[in-house]
N, C-alpha and C. Protein backbone atom coordinates (compact mmCIF):
# COMPACT_ATOMS: atom_id res chain seq x y z
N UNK A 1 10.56 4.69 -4.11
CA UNK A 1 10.55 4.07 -2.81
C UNK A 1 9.54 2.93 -2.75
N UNK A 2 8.27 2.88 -3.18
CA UNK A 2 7.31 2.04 -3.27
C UNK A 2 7.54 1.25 -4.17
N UNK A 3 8.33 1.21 -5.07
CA UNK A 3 8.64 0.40 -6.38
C UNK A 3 9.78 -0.89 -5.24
N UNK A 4 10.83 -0.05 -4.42
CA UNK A 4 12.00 -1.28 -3.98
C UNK A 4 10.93 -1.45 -2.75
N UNK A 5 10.07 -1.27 -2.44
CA UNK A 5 9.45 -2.27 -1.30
C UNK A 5 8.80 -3.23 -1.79
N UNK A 6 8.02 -3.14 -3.40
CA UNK A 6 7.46 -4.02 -4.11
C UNK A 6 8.17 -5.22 -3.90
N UNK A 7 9.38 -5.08 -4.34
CA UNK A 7 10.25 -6.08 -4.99
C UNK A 7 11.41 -6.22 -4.00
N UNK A 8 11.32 -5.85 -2.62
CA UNK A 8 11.93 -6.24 -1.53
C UNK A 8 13.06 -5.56 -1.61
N UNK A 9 13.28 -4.72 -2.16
CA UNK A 9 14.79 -4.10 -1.61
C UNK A 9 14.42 -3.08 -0.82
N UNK A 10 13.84 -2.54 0.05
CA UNK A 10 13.83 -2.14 0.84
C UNK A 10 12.32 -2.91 1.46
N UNK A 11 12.53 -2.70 3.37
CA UNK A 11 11.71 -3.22 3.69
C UNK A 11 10.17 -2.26 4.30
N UNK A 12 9.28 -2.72 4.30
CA UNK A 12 8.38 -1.76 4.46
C UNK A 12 8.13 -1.50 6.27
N UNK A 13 8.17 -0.56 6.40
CA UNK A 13 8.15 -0.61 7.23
C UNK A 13 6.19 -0.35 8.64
N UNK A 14 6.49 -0.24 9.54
CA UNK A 14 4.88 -0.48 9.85
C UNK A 14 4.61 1.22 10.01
N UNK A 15 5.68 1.97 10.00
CA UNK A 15 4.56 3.32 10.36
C UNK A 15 4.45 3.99 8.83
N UNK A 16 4.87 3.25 7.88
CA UNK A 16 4.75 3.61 6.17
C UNK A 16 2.96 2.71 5.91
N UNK A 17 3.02 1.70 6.61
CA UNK A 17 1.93 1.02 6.25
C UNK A 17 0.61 1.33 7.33
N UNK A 18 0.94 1.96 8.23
CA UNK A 18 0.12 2.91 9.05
C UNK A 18 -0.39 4.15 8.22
N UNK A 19 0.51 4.92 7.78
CA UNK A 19 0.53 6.40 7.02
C UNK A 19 -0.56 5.85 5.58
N UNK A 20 -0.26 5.01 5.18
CA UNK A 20 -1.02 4.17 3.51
C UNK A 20 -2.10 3.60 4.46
N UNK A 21 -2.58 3.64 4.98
CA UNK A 21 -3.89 3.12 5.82
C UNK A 21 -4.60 4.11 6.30
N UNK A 22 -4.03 4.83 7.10
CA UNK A 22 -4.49 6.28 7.13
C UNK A 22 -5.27 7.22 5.86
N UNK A 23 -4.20 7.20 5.51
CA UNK A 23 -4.35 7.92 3.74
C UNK A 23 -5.73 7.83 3.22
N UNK A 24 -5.83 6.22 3.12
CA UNK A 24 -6.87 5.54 2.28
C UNK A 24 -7.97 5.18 3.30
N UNK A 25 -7.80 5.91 4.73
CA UNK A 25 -9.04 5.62 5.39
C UNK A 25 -9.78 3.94 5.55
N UNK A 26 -8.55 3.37 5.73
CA UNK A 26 -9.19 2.22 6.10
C UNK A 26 -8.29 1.64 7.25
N UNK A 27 -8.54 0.30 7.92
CA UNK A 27 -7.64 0.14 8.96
C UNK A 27 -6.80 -0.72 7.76
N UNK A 28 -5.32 -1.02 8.79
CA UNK A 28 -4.46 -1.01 8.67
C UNK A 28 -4.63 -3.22 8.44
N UNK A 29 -5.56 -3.75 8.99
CA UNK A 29 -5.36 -5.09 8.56
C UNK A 29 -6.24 -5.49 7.12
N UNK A 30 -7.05 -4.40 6.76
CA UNK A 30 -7.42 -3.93 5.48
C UNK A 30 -6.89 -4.23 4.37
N UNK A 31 -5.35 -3.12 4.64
CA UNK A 31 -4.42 -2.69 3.85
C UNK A 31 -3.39 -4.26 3.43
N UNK A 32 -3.11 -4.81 4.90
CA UNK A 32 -2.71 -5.84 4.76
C UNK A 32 -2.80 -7.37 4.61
N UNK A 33 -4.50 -7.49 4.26
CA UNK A 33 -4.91 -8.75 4.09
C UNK A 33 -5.64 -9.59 5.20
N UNK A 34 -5.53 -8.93 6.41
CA UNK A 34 -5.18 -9.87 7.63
C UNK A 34 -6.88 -9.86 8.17
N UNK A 35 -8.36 -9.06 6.78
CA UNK A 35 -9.09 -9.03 7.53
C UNK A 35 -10.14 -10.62 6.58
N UNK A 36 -11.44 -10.32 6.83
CA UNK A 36 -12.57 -11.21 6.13
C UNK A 36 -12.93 -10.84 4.46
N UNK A 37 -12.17 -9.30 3.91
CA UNK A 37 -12.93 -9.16 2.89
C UNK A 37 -11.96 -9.90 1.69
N UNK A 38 -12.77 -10.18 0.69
CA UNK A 38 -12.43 -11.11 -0.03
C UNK A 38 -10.91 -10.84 -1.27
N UNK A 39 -10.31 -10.93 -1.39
CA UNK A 39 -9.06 -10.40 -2.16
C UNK A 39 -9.48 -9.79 -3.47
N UNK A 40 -10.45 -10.12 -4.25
CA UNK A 40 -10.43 -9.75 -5.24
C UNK A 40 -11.08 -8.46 -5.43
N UNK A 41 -11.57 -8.00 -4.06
CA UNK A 41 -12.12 -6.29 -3.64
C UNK A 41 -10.87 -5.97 -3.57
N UNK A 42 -9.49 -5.84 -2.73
CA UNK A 42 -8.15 -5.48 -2.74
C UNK A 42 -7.61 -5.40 -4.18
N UNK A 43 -7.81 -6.16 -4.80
CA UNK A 43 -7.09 -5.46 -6.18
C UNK A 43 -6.97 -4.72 -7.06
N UNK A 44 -8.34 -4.10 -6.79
CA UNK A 44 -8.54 -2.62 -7.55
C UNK A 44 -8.28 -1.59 -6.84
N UNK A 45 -7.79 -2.06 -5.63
CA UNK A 45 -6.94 -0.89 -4.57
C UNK A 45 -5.50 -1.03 -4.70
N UNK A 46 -4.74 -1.93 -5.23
CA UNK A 46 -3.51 -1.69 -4.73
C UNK A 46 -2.83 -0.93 -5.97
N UNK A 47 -3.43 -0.92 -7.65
CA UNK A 47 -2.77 -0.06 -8.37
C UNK A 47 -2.96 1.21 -8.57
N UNK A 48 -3.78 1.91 -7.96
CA UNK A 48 -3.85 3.00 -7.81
C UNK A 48 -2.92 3.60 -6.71
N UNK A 49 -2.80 2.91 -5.46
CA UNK A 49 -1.95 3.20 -4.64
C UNK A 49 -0.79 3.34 -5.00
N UNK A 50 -0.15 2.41 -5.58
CA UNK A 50 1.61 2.39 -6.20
C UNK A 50 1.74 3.64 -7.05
N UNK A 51 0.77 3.85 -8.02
CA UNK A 51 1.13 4.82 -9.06
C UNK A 51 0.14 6.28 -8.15
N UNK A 52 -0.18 6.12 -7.41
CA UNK A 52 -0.23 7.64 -6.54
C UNK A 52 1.28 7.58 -5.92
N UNK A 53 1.57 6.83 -5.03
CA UNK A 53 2.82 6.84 -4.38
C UNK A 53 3.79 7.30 -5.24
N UNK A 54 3.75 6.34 -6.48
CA UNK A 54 4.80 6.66 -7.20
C UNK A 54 4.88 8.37 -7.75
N UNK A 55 3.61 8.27 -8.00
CA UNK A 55 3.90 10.65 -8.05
C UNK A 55 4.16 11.00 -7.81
N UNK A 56 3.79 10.88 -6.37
CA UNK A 56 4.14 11.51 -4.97
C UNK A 56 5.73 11.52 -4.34
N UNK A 57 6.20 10.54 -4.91
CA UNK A 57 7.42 10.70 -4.75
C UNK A 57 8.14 10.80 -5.53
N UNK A 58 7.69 11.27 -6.71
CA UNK A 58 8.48 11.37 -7.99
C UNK A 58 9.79 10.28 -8.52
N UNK A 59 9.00 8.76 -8.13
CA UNK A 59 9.43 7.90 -8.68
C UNK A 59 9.38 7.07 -9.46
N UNK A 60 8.57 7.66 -10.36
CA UNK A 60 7.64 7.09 -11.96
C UNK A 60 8.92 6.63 -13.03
C-alpha cells in the first residue's frame, strides 16, 4: 500500500497521513514538509517509515 502511494497509484490520503504522524509523534506538517526544519533532518525519517509500513502490511 505504501509502495503505490510512493509512486502515485494510489492516492494518499489525509487521515493515512494523520495516523503516520501520530505514529511517529510528530505533527502532521512535520511529516509533510510544510514546517521550518531543514530537509535533510527528514531523510533519515522517511526510510524507516516505508520499510516499517511495508511489514506492517506485509508488502515487502
Amino acid at each position: 500500500m505504501v509502495n503505490q502511494m510512493e509512486c502515485g497509484a494510489r492516492p494518499v490520503s489525509d487521515d493515512f497521513v494523520s495516523a503516520v504522524a501520530h505514529v511517529l509523534n510528530i505533527d502532521v506538517t512535520t511529516l509533510t514538509g510544510q514546517n521550518s526544519m531543514p530537509d535533510h533532518r527528514l531523510d533519515g525519517l522517511v526510510a524507516p517509515i516505508l520499510v516499517a509500513c511495508d511489514h506492517a502490511w506485509g508488502t515487502e
